[in-house]
Every structure is written in structure tokens, then in C-alpha cells.
C-alpha atoms as a PDB file:
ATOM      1  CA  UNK A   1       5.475  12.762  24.069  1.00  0.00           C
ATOM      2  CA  UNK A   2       5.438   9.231  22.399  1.00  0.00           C
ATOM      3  CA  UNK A   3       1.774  10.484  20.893  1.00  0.00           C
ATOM      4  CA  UNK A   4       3.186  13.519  19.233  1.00  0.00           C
ATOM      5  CA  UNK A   5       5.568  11.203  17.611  1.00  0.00           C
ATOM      6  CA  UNK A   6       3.628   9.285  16.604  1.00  0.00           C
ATOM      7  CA  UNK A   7       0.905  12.003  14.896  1.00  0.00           C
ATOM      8  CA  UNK A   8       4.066  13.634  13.101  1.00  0.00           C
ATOM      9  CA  UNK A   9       4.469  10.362  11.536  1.00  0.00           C
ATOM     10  CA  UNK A  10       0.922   9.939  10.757  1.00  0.00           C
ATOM     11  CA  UNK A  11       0.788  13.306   9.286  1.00  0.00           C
ATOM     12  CA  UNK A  12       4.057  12.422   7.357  1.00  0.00           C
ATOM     13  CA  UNK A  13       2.671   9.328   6.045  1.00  0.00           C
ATOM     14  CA  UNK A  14      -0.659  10.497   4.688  1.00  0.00           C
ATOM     15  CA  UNK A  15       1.256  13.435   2.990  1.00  0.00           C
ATOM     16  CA  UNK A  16       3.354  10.949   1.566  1.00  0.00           C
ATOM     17  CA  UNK A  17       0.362   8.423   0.944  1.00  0.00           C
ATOM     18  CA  UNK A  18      -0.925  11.509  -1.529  1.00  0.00           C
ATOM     19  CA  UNK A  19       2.230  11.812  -3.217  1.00  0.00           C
ATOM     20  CA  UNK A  20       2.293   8.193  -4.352  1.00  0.00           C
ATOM     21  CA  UNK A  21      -1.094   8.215  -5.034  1.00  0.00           C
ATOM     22  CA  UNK A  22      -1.264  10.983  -7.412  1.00  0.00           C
ATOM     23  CA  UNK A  23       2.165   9.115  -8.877  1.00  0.00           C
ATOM     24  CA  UNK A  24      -0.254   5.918  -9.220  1.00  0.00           C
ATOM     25  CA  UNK A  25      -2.923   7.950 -11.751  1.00  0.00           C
ATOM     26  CA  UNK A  26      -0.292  10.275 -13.558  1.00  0.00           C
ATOM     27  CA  UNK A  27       2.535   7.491 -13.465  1.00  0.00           C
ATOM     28  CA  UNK A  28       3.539   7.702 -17.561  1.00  0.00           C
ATOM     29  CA  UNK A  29       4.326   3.558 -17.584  1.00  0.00           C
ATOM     30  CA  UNK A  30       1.970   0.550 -16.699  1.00  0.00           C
ATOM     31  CA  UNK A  31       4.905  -0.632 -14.193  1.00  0.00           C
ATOM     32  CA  UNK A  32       5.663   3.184 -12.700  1.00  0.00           C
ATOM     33  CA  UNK A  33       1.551   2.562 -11.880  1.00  0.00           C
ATOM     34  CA  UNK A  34       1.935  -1.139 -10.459  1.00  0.00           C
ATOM     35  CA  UNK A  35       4.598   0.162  -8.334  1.00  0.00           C
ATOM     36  CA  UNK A  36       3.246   3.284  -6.710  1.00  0.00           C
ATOM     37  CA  UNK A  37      -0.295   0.974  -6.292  1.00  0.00           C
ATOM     38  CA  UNK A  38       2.470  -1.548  -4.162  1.00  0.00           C
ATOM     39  CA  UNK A  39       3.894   0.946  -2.801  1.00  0.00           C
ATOM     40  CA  UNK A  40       0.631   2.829  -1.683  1.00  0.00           C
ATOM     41  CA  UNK A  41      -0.608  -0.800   0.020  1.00  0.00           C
ATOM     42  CA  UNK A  42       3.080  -0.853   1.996  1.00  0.00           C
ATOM     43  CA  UNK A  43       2.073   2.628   3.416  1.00  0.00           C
ATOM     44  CA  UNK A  44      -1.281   1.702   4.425  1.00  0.00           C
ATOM     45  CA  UNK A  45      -0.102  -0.979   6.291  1.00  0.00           C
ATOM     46  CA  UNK A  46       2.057   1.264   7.849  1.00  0.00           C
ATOM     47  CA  UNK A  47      -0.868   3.975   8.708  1.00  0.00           C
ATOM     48  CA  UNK A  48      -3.028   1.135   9.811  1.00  0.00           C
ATOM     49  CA  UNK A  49       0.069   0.302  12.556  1.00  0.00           C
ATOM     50  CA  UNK A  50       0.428   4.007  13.496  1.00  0.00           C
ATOM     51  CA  UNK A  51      -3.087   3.624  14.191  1.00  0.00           C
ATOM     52  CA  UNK A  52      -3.079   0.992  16.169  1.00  0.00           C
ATOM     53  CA  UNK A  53      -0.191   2.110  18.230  1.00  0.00           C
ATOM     54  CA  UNK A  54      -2.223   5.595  18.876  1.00  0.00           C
ATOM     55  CA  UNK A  55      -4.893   3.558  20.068  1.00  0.00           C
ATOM     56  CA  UNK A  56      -2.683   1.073  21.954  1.00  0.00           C
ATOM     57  CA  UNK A  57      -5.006  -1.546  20.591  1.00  0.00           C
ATOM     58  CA  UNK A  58      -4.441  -4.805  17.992  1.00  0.00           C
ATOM     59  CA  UNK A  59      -7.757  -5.078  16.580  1.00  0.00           C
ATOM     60  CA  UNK A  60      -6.715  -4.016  13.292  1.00  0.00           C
ATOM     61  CA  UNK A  61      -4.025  -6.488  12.674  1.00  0.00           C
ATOM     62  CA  UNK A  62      -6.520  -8.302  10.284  1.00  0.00           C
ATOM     63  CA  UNK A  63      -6.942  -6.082   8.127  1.00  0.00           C
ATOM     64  CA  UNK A  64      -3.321  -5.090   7.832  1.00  0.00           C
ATOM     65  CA  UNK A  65      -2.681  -8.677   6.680  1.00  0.00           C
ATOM     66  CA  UNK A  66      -5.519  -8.294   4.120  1.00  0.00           C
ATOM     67  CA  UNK A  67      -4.006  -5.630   2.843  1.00  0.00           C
ATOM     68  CA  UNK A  68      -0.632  -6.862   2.378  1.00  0.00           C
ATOM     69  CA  UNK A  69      -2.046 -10.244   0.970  1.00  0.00           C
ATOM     70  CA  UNK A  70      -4.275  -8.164  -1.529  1.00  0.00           C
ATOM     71  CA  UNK A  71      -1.272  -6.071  -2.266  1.00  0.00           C
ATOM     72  CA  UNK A  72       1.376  -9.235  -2.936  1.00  0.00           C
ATOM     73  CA  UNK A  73      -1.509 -10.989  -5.323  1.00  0.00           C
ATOM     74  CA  UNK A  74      -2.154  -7.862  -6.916  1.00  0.00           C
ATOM     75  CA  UNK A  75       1.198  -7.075  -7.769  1.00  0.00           C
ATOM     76  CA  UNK A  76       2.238 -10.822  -9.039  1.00  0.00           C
ATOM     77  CA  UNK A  77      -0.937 -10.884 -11.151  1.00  0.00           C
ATOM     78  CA  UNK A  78      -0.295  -7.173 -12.604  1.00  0.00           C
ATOM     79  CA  UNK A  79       3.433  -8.511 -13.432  1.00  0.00           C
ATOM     80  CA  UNK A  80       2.098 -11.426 -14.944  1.00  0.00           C
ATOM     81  CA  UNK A  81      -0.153  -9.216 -17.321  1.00  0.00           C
ATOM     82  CA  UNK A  82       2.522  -7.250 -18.240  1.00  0.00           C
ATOM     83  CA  UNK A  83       4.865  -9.825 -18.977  1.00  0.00           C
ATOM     84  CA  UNK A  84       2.572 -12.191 -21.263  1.00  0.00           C
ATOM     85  CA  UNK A  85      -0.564 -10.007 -22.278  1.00  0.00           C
ATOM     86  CA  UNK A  86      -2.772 -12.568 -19.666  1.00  0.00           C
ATOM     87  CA  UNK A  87      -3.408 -13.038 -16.077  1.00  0.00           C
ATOM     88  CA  UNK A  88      -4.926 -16.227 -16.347  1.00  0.00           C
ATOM     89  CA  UNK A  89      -3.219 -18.598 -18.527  1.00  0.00           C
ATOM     90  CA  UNK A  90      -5.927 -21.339 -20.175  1.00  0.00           C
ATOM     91  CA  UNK A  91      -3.106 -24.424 -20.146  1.00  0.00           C
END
């Protein structure tokens, strides 16, 4: 019973995923994209611990935290850009 559960949410996710990612390419702003990009990392985090409770196994913890530290750099260094033209400042 717990599995079925848990594929329902799976299924909802990954419908959802593709919702947010076709906001990400057609998003009208730079910031509507930067958000549905944070927005689709959040989610795959969230897949990657459906998946892992499916398999009843913690071997992809790892990469969850990737993700989420890839995700949290990405979207401070996109904010940057939009708020002073650079990513990189050369102080």
C-alpha cells in the first residue's frame, strides 16, 4: 500500500516536473526562468527521495546534495547577474 503511495506521488511529481520545466523555456522574464530552473532542482531532489524510498535504499543521498548545492550556487550567481550585469566582479 505504502508503494502505491508512493508511485502516485512519483507520477505527480514528474507531471509537475514538466510543467515547470516547460515554464523554465517559455517563462516571459529572466527571473520567472531562474525561478522555475530553482524550482525544477527542489523537485528533483524530491524525485530523487521518492526514489530512494521505493527502493528502501540511501545510496543516492549524494547526489541529492549535489543537486541542491548546484541549485543554491546557481541561483545566487543568476541573481547576481541580474542585479549588476556580472557574475564575477573583477575588484
Amino acid at each position: 500500500m505504502f508503494d502505491i503511495i508512493l508511485y502516485a506521488a512519483l507520477i505527480v511529481t514528474s507531471a509537475s516536473l514538466l510543467i515547470v520545466l516547460a515554464r523554465a523555456v517559455l517563462g516571459p522574464t529572466t527571473s520567472d526562468r531562474i525561478l522555475a530552473l530553482d524550482t525544477l532542482g527542489m523537485m528533483l531532489i524530491g524525485i530523487i527521495g521518492l526514489v530512494m524510498m521505493l527502493q528502501e535504499t540511501i545510496v543516492y543521498d549524494d547526489i541529492a546534495l549535489v543537486v541542491a548545492i548546484i541549485g543554491f550556487v546557481g541561483t545566487i550567481a543568476m541573481a547576481k547577474f541580474i542585479e549588476r550585469g556580472v557574475v564575477i566582479d573583477d575588484n
